[in-house]
PDB file of N, CA and C in Angstrom:
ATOM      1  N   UNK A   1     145.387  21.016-135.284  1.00  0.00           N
ATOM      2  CA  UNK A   1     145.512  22.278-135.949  1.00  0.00           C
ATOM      3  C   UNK A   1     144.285  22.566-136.828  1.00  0.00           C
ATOM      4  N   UNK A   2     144.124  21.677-137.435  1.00  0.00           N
ATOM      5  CA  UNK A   2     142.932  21.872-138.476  1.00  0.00           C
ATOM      6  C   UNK A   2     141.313  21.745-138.017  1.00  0.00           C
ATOM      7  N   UNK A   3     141.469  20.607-136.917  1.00  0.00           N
ATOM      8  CA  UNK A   3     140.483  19.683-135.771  1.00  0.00           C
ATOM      9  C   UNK A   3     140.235  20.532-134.588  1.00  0.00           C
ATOM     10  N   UNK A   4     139.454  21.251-134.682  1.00  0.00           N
ATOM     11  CA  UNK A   4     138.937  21.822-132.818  1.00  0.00           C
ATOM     12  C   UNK A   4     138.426  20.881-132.074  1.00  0.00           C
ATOM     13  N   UNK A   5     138.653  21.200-130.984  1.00  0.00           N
ATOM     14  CA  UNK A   5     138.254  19.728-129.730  1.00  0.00           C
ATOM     15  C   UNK A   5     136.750  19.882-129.315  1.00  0.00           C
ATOM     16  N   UNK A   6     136.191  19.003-129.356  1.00  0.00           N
ATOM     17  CA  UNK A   6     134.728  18.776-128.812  1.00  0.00           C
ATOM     18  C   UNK A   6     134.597  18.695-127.488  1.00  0.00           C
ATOM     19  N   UNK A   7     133.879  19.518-126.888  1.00  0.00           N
ATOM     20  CA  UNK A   7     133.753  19.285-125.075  1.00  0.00           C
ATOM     21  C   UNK A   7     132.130  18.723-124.827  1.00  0.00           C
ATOM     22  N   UNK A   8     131.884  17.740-124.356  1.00  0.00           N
ATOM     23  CA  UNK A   8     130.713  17.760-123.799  1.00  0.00           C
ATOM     24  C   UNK A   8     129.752  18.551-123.081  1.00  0.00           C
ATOM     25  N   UNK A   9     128.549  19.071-123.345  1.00  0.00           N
ATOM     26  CA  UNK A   9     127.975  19.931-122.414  1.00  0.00           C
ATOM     27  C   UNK A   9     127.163  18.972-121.355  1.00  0.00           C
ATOM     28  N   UNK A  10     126.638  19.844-120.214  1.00  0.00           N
ATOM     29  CA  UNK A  10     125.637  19.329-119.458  1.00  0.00           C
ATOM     30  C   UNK A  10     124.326  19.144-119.852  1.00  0.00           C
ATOM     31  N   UNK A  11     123.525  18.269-119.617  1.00  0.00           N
ATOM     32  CA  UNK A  11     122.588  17.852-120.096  1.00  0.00           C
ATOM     33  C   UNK A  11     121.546  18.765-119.616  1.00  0.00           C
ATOM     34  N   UNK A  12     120.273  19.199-120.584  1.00  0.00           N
ATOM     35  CA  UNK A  12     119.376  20.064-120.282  1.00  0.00           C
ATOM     36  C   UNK A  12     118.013  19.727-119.068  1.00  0.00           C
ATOM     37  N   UNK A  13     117.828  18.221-119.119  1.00  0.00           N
ATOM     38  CA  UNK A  13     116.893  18.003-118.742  1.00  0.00           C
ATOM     39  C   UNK A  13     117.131  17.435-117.001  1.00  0.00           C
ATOM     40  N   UNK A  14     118.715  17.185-116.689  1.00  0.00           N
ATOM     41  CA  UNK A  14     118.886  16.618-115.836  1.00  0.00           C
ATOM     42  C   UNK A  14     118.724  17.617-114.486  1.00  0.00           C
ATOM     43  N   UNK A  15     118.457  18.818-114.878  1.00  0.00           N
ATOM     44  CA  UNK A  15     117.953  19.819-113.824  1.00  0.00           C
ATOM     45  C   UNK A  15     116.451  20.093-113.821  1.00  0.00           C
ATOM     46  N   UNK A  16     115.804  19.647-114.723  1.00  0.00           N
ATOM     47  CA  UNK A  16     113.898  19.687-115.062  1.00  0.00           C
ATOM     48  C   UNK A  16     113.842  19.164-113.860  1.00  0.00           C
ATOM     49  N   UNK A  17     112.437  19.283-114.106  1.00  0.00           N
ATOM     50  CA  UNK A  17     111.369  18.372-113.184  1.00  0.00           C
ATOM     51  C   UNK A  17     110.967  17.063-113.963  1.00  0.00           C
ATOM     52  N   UNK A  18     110.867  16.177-112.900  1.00  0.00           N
ATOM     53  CA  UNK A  18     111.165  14.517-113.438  1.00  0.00           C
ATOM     54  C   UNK A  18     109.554  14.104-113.790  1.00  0.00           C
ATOM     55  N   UNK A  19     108.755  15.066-113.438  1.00  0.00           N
ATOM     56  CA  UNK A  19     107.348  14.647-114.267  1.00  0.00           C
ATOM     57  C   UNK A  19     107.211  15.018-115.796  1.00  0.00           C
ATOM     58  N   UNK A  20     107.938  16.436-116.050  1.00  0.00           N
ATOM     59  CA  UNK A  20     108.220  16.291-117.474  1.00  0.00           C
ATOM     60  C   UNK A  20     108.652  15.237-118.698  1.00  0.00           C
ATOM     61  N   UNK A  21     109.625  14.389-118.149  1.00  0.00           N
ATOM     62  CA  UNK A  21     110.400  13.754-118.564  1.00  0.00           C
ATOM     63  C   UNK A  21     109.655  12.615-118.818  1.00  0.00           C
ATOM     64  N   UNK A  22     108.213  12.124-118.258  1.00  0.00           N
ATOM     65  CA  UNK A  22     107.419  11.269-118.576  1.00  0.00           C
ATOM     66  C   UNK A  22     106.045  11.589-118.633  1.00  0.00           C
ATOM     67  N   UNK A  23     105.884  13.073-119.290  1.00  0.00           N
ATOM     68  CA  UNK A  23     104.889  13.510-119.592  1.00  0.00           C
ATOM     69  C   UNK A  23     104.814  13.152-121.694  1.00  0.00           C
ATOM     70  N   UNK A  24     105.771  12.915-122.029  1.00  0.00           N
ATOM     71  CA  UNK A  24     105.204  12.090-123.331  1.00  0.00           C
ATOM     72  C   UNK A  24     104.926  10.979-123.309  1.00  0.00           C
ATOM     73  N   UNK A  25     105.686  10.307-122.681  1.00  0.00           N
ATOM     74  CA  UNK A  25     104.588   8.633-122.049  1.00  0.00           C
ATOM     75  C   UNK A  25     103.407   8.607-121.883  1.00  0.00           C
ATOM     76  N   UNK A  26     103.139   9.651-120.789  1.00  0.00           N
ATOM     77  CA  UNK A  26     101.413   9.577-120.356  1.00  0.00           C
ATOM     78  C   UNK A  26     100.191   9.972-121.573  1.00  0.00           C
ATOM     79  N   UNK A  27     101.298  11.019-122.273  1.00  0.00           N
ATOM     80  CA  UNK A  27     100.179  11.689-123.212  1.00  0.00           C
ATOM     81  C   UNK A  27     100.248  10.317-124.852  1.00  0.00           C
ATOM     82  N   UNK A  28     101.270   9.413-124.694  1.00  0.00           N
ATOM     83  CA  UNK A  28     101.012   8.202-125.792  1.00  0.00           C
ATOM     84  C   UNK A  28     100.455   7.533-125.316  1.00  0.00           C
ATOM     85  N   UNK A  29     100.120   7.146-123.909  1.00  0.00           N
ATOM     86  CA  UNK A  29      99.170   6.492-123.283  1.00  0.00           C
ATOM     87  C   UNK A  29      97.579   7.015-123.330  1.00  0.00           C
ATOM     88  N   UNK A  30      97.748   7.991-123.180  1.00  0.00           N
ATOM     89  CA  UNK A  30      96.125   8.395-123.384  1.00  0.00           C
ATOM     90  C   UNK A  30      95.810   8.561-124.480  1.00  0.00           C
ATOM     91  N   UNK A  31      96.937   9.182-125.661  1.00  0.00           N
ATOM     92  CA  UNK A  31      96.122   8.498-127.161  1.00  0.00           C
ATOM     93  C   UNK A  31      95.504   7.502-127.192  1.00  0.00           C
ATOM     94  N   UNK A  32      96.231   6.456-127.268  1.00  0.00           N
ATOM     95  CA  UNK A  32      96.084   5.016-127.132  1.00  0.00           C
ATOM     96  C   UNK A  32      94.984   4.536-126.936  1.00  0.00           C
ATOM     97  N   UNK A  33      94.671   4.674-125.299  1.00  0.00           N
ATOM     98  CA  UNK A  33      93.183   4.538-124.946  1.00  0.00           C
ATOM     99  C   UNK A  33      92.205   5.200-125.563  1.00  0.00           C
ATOM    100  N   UNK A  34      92.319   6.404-126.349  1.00  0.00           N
ATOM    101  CA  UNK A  34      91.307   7.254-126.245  1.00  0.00           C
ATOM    102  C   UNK A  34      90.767   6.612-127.953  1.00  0.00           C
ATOM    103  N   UNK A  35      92.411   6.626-129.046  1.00  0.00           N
ATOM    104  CA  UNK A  35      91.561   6.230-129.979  1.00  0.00           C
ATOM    105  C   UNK A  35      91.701   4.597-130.359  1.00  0.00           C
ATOM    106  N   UNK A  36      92.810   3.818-129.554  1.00  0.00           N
ATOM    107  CA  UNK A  36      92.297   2.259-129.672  1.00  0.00           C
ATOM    108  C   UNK A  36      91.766   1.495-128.849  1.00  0.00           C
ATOM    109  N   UNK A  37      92.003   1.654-127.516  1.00  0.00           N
ATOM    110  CA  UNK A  37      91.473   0.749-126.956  1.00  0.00           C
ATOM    111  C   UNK A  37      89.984   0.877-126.324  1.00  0.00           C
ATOM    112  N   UNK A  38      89.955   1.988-126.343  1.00  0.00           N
ATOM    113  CA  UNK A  38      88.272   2.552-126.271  1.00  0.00           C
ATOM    114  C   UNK A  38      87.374   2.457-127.232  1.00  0.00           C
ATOM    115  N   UNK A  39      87.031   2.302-128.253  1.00  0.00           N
ATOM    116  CA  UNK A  39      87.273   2.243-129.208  1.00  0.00           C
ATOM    117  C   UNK A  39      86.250   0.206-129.667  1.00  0.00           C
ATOM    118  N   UNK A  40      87.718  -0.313-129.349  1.00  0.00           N
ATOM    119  CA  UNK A  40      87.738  -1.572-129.414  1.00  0.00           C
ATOM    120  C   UNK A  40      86.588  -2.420-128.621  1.00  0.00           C
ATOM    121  N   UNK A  41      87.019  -1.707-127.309  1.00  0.00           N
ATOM    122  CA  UNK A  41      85.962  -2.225-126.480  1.00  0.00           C
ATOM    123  C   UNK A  41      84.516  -2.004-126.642  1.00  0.00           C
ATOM    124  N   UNK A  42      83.986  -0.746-126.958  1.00  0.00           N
ATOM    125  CA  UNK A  42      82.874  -0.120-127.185  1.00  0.00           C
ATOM    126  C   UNK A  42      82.193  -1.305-128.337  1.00  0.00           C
ATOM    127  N   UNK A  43      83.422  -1.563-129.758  1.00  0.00           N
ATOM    128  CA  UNK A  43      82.775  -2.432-130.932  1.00  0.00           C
ATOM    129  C   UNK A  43      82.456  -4.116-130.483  1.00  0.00           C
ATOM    130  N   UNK A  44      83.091  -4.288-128.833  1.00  0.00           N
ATOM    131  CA  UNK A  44      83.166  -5.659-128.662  1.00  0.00           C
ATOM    132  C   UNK A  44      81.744  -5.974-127.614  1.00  0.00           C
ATOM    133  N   UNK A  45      81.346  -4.482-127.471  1.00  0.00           N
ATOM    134  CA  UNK A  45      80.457  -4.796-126.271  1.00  0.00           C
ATOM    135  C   UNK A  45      78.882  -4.734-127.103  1.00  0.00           C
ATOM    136  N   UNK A  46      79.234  -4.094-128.054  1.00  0.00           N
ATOM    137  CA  UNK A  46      77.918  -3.797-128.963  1.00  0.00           C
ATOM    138  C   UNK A  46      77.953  -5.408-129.906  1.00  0.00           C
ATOM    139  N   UNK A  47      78.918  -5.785-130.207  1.00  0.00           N
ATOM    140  CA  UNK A  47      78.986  -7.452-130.884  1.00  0.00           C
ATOM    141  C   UNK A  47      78.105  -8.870-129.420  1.00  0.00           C
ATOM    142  N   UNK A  48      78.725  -8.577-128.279  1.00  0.00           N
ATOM    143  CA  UNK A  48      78.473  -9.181-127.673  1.00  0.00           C
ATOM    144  C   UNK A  48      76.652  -8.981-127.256  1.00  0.00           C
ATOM    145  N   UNK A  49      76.347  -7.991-127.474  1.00  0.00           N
ATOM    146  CA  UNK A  49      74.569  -7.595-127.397  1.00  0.00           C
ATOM    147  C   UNK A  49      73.822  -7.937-128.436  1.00  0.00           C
ATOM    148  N   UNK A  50      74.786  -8.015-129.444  1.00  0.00           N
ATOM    149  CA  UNK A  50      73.878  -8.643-130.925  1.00  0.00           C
ATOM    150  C   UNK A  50      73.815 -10.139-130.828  1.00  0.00           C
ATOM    151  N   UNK A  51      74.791 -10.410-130.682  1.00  0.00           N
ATOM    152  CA  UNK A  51      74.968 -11.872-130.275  1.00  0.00           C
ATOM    153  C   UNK A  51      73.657 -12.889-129.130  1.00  0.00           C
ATOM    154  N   UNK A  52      73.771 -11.610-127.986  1.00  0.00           N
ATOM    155  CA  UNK A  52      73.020 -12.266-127.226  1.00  0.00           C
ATOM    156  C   UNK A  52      71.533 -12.004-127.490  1.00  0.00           C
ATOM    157  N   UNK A  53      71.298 -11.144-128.352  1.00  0.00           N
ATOM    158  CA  UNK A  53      69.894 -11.076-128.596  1.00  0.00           C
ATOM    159  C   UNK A  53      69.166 -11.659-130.080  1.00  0.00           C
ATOM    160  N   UNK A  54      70.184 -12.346-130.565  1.00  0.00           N
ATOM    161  CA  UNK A  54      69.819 -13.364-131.624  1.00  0.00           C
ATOM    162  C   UNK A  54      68.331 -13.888-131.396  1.00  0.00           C
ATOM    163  N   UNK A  55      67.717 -14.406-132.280  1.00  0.00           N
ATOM    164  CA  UNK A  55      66.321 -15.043-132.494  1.00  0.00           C
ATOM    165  C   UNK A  55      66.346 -16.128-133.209  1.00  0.00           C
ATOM    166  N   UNK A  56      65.283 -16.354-133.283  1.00  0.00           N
ATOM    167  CA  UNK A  56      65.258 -18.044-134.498  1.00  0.00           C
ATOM    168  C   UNK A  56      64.054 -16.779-135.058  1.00  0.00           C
ATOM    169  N   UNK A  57      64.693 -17.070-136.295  1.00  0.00           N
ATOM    170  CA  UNK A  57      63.969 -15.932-137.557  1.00  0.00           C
ATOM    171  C   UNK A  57      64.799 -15.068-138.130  1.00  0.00           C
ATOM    172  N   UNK A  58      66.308 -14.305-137.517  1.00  0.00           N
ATOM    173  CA  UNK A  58      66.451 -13.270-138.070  1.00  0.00           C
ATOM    174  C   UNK A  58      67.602 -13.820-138.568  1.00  0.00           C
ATOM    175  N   UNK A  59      67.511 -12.849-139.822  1.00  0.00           N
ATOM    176  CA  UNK A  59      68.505 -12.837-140.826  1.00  0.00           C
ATOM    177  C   UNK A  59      69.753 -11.881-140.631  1.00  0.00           C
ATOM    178  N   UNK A  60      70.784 -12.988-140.633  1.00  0.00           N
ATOM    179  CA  UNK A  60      72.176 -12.602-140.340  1.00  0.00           C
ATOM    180  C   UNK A  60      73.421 -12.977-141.653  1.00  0.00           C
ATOM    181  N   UNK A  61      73.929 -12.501-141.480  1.00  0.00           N
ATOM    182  CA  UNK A  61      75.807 -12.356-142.263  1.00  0.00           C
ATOM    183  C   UNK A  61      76.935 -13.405-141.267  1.00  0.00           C
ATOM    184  N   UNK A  62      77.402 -14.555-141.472  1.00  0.00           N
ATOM    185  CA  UNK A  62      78.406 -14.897-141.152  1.00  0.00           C
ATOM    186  C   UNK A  62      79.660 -14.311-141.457  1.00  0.00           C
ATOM    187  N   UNK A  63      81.325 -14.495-140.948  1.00  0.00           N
ATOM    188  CA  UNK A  63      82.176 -13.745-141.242  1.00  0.00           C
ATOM    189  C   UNK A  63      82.316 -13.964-142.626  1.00  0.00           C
ATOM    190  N   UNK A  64      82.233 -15.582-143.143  1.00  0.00           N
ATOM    191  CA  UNK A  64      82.526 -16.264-144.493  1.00  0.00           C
ATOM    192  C   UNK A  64      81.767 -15.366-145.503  1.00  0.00           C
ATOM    193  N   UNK A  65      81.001 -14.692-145.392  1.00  0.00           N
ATOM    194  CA  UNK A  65      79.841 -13.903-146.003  1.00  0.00           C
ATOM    195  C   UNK A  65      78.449 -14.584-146.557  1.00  0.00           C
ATOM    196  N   UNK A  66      78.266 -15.421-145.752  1.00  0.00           N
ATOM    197  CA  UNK A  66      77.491 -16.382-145.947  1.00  0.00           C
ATOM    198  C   UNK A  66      76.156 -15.306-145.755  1.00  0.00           C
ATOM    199  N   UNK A  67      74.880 -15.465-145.936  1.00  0.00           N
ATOM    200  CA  UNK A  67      73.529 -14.761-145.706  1.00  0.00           C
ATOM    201  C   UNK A  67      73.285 -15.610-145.520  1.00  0.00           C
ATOM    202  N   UNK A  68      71.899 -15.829-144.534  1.00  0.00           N
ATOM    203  CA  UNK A  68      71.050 -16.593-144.441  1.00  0.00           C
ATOM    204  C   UNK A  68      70.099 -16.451-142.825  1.00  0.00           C
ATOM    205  N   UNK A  69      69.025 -17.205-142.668  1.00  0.00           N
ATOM    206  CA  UNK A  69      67.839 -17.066-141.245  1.00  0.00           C
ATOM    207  C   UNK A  69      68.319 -18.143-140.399  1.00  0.00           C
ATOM    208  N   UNK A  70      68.254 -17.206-139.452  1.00  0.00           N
ATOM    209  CA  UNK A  70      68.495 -18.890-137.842  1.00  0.00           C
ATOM    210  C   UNK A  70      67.233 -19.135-138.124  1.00  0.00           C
ATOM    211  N   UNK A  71      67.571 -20.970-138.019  1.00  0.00           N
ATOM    212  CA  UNK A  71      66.124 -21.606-137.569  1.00  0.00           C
ATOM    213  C   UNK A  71      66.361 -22.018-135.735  1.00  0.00           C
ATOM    214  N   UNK A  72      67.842 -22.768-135.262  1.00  0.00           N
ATOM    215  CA  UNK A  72      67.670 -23.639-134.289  1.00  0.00           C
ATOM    216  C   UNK A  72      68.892 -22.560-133.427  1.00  0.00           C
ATOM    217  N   UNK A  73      68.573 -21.990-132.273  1.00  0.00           N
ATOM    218  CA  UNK A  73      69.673 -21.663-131.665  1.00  0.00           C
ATOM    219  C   UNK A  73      70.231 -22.449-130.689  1.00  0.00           C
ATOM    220  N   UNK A  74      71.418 -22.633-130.124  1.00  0.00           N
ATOM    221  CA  UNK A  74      71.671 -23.045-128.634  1.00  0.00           C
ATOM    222  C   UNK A  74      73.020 -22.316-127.991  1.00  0.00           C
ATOM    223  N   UNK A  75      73.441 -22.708-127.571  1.00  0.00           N
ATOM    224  CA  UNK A  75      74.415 -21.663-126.356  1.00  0.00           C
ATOM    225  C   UNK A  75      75.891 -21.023-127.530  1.00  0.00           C
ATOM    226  N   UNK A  76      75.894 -21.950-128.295  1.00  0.00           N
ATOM    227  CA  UNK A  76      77.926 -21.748-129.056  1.00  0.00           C
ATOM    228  C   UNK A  76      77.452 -22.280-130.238  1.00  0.00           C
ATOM    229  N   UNK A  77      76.070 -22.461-130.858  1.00  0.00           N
ATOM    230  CA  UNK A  77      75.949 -22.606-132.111  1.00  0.00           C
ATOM    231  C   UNK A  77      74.794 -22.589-132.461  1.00  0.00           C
ATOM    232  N   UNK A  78      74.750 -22.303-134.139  1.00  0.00           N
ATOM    233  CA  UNK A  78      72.958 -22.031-134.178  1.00  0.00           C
ATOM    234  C   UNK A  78      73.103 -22.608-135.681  1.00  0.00           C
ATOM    235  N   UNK A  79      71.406 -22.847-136.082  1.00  0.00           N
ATOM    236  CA  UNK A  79      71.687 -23.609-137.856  1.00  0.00           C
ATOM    237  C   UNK A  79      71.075 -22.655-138.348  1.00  0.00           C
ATOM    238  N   UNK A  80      72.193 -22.158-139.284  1.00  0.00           N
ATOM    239  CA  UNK A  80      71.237 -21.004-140.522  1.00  0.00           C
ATOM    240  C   UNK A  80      70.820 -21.760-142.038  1.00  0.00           C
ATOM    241  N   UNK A  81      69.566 -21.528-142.449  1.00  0.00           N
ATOM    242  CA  UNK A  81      69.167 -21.829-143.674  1.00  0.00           C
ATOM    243  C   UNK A  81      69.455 -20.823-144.159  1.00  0.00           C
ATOM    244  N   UNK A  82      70.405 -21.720-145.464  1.00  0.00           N
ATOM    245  CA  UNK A  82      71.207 -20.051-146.880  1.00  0.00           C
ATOM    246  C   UNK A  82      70.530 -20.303-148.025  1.00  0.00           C
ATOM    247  N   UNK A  83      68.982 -22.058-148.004  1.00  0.00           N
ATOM    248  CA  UNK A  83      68.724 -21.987-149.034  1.00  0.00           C
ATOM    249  C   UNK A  83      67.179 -22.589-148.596  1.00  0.00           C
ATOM    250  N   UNK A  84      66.334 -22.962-149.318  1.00  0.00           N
ATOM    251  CA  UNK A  84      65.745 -24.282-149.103  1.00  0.00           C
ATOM    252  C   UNK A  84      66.017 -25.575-148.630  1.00  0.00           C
ATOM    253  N   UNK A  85      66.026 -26.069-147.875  1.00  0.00           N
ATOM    254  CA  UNK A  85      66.200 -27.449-147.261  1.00  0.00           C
ATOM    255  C   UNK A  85      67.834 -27.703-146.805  1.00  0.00           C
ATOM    256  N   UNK A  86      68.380 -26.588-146.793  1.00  0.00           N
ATOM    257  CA  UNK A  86      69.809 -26.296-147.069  1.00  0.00           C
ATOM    258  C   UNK A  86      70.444 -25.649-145.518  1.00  0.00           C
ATOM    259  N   UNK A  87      70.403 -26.256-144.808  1.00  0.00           N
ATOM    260  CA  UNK A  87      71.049 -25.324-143.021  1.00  0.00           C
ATOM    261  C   UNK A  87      72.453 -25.738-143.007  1.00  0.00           C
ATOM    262  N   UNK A  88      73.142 -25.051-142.539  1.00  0.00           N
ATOM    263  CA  UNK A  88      74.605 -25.239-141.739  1.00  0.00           C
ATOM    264  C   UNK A  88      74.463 -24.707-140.121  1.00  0.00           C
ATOM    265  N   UNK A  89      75.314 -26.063-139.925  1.00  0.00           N
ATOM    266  CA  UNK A  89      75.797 -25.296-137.710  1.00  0.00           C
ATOM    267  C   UNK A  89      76.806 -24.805-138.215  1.00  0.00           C
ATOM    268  N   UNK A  90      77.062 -23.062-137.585  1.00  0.00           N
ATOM    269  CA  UNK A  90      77.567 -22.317-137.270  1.00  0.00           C
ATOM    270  C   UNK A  90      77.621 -21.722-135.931  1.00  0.00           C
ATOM    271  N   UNK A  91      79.018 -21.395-135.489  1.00  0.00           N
ATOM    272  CA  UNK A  91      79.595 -20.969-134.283  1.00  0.00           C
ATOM    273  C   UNK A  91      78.409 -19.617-134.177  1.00  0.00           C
ATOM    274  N   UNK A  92      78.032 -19.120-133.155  1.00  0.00           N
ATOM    275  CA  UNK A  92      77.629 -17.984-132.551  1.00  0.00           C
ATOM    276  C   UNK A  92      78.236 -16.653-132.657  1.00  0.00           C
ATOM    277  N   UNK A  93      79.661 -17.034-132.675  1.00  0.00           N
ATOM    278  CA  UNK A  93      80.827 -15.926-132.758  1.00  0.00           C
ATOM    279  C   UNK A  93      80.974 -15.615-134.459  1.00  0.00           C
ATOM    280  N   UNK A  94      80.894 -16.892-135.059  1.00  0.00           N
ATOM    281  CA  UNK A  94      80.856 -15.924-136.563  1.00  0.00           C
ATOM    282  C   UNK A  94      79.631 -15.209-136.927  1.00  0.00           C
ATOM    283  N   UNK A  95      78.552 -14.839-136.087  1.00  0.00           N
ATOM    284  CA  UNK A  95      78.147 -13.580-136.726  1.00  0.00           C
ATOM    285  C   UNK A  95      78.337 -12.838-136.784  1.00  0.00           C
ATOM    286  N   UNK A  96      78.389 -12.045-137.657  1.00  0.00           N
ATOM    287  CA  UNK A  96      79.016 -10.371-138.218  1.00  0.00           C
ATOM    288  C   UNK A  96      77.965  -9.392-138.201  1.00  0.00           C
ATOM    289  N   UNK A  97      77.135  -9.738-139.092  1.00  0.00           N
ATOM    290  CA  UNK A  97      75.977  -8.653-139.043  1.00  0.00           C
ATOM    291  C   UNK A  97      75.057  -9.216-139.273  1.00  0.00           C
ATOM    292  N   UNK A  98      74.017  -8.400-138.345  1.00  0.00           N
ATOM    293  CA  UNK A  98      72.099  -8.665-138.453  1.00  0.00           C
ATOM    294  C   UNK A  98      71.556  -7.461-139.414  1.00  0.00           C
ATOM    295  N   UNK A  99      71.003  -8.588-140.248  1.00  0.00           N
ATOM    296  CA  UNK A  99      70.367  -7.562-140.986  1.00  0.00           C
ATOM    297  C   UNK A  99      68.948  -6.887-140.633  1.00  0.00           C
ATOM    298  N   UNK A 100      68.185  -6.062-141.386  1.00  0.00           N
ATOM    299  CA  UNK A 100      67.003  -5.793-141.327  1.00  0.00           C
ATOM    300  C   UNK A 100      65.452  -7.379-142.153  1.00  0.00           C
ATOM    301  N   UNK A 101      64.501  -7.440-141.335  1.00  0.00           N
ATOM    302  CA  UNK A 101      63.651  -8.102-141.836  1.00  0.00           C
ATOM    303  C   UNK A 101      63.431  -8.032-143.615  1.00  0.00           C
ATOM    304  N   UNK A 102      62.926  -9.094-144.429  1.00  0.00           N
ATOM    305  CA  UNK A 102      63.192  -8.979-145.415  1.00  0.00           C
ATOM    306  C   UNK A 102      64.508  -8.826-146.586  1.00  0.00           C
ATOM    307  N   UNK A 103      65.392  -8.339-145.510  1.00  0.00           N
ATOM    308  CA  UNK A 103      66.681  -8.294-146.791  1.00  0.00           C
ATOM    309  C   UNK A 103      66.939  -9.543-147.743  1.00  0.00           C
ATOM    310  N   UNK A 104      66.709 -10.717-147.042  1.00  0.00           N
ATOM    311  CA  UNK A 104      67.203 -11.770-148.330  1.00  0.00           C
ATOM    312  C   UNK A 104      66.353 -11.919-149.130  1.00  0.00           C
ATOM    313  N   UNK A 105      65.197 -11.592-149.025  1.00  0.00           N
ATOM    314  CA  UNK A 105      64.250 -11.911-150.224  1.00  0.00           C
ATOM    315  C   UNK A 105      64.384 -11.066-151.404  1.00  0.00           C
ATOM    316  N   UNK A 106      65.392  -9.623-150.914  1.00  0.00           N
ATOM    317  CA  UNK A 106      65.609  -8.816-151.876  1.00  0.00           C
ATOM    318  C   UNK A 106      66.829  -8.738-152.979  1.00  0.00           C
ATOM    319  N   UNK A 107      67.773  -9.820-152.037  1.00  0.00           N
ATOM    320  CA  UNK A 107      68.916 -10.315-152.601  1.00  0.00           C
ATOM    321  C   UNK A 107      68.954 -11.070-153.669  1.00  0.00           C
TER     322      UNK A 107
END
């Protein structure tokens, strides 16, 4: 008396077209790529060119934030001097950034 009865309706989409129905999929998919995984790759391919064009001389940034000049390179590790008479072996992969010639002397 007080309670009206609820009827189910038919569903709107079950007469669409079934490419609609996974046209927000495709379009979170191409976000995706467009602003992460593109993106990602582009910063991994430009890391991997710095990497491979390392020198014995240039002054680099470890991740630790270490500064300091390669003296000795080899394939998965290289020794940076951070002081006078002072080198560490470090992985290849923790470099972060190459700096410009001169920066540590200005540091």
């Amino acid at each position: 008396m007080f309670i009206s009865n609820a009827y189910a309706q038919a569903g709107g989409l079950a007469d669409g077209n079934p490419i609609m129905t996974f046209l927000p999929m495709i379009a979170i998919f191409i976000a995706f790529y467009f602003f992460l995984i593109r993106p990602q790759q582009k910063r991994a391919k430009e890391t991997r060119a710095m990497l491979s064009a390392l020198q014995v001389g240039d002054e680099i940034v470890i991740s630790g934030g270490i500064a300091g000049k390669v003296k000795k390179l080899s394939d998965n590790y290289l020794d940076l001097e951070v002081a006078d008479n002072v080198e560490l072996k470090v992985q290849r992969s923790a470099v972060q950034l190459l700096l410009p010639k001169g920066t540590l002397k200005s540091l």
